[in-house]
Protein backbone atom coordinates (compact mmCIF):
# COMPACT_ATOMS: atom_id res chain seq x y z
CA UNK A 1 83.83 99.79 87.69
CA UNK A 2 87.27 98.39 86.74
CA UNK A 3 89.37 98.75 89.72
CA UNK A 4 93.58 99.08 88.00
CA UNK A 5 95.11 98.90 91.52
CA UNK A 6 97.49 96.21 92.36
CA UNK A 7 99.33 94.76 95.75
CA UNK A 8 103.27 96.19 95.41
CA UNK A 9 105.54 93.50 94.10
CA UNK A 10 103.00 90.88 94.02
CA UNK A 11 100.70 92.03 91.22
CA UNK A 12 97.56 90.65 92.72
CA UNK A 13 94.29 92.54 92.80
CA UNK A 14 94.46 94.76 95.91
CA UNK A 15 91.39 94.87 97.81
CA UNK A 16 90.72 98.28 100.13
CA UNK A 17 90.19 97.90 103.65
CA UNK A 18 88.01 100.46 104.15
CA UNK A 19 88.23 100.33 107.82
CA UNK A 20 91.43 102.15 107.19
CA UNK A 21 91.97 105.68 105.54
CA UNK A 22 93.70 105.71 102.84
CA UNK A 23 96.96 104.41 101.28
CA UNK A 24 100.38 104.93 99.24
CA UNK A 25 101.13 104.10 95.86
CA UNK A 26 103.70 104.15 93.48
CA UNK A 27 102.61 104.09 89.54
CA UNK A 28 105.24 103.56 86.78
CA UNK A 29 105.18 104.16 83.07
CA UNK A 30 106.02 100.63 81.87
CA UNK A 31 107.52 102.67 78.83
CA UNK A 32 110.16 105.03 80.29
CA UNK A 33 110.40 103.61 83.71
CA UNK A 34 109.16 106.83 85.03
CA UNK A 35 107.25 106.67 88.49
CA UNK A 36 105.44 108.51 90.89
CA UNK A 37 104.81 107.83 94.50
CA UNK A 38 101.70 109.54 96.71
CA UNK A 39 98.52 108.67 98.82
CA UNK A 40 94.50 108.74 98.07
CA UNK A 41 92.17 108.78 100.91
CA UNK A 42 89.42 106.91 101.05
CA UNK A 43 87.10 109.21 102.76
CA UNK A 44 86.70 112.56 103.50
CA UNK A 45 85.87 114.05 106.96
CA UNK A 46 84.69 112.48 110.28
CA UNK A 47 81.38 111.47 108.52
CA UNK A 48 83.49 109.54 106.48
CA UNK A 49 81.98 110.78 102.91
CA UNK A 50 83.34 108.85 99.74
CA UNK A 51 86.12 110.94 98.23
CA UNK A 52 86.49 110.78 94.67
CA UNK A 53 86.53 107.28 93.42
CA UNK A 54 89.32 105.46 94.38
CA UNK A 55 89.05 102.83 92.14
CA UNK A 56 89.56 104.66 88.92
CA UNK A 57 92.34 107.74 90.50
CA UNK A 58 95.35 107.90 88.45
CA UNK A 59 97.05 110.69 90.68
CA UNK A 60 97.61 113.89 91.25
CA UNK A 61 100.28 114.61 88.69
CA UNK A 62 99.65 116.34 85.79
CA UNK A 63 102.69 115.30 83.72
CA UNK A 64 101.40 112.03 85.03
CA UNK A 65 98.35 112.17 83.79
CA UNK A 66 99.31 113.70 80.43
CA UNK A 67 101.27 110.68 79.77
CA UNK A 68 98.68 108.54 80.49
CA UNK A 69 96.62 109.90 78.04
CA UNK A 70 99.21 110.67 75.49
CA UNK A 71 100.76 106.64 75.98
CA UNK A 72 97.21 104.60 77.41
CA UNK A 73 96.81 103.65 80.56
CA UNK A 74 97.82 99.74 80.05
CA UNK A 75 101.51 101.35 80.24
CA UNK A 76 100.99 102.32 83.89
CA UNK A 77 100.99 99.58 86.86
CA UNK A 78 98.97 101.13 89.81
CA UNK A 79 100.57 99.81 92.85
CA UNK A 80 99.31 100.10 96.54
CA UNK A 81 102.48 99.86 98.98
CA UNK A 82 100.54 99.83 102.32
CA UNK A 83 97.21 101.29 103.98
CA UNK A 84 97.01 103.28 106.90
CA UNK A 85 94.64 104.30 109.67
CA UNK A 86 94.67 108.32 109.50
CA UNK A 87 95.64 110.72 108.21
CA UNK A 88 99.15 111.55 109.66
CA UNK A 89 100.25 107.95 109.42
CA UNK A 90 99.12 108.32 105.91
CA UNK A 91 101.15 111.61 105.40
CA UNK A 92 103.84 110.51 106.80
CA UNK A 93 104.41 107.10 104.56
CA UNK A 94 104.30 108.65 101.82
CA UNK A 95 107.03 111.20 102.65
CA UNK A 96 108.74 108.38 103.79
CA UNK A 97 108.66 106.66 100.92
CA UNK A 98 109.15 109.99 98.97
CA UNK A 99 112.62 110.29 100.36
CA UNK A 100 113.61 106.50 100.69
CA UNK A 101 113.29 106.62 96.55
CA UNK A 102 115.14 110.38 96.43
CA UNK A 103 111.83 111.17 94.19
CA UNK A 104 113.01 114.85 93.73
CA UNK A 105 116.48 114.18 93.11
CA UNK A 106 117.00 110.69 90.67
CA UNK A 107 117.42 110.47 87.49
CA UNK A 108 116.90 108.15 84.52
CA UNK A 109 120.20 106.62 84.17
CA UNK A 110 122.71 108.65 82.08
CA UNK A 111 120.00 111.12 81.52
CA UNK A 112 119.31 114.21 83.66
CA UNK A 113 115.90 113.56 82.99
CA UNK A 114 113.75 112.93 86.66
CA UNK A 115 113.58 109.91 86.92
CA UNK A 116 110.25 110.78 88.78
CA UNK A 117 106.75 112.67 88.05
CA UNK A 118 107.26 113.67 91.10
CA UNK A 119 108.10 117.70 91.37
C-alpha cells in the first residue's frame, strides 16, 4: 500500500504513531492552490478497531475529491501538521487550524473564488 502522506513543510515521508489517535492535515491542489484542512483517526472506539485506511484517505470533501479525480492525484500534496492523543485534542487542532487559515472566509487572490474546499 502506497502511503501519499507527508511531514508539513518538510516533505518527508510521515510515519504514524499509532500510539496516538489521529491527526490534522492540510492537502493542496498543486494546480489552483486550493486547500483543505481536517483530521483522520486512526482508530475507532476503545477497542481501538482500524478505521478506514489511513494510508490511502484523501478526505472528506467531495469537491475535494472530485478534483482529484477530475486533475490526478500527483496534483495534491497530503500533508500531516501534527498528531494527537484523543479525540478532543484532535477536534480541537483542527478547528484551530481551521480558523488560523480563515478556511471559510479566503479567497484566491483577486478572485471571489474560496480559496478553500473547505465549506
Amino acid at each position: 500500500m502506497v502511503n501519499h502522506w507527508v511531514c508539513y513543510n518538510t516533505g518527508k515521508p510521515f510515519e504514524a504513531n499509532l500510539e496516538k489517535f489521529g491527526f490534522v492535515y492540510i492537502i493542496t491542489n498543486t494546480k489552483s492552490g486550493k486547500a483543505y484542512v481536517g483530521c483522520k483517526q486512526y482508530f475507532l472506539g476503545k477497542a481501538k478497531r482500524k478505521m478506514k485506511k489511513w494510508e490511502i484517505y484523501t478526505g472528506s470533501s467531495k469537491y475535494l475529491n472530485a478534483d482529484i479525480e477530475k486533475i490526478g492525484k500527483e496534483h495534491f500534496t497530503f500533508e500531516v501538521i501534527a498528531e494527537y492523543k484523543n479525540k478532543r485534542s484532535l477536534r480541537y487542532y483542527e478547528m484551530y487550524y481551521q480558523v488560523k487559515w480563515n478556511v471559510l472566509t479566503a479567497t484566491v487572490e483577486g478572485t471571489d473564488e474560496p480559496a478553500f474546499y473547505n465549506s
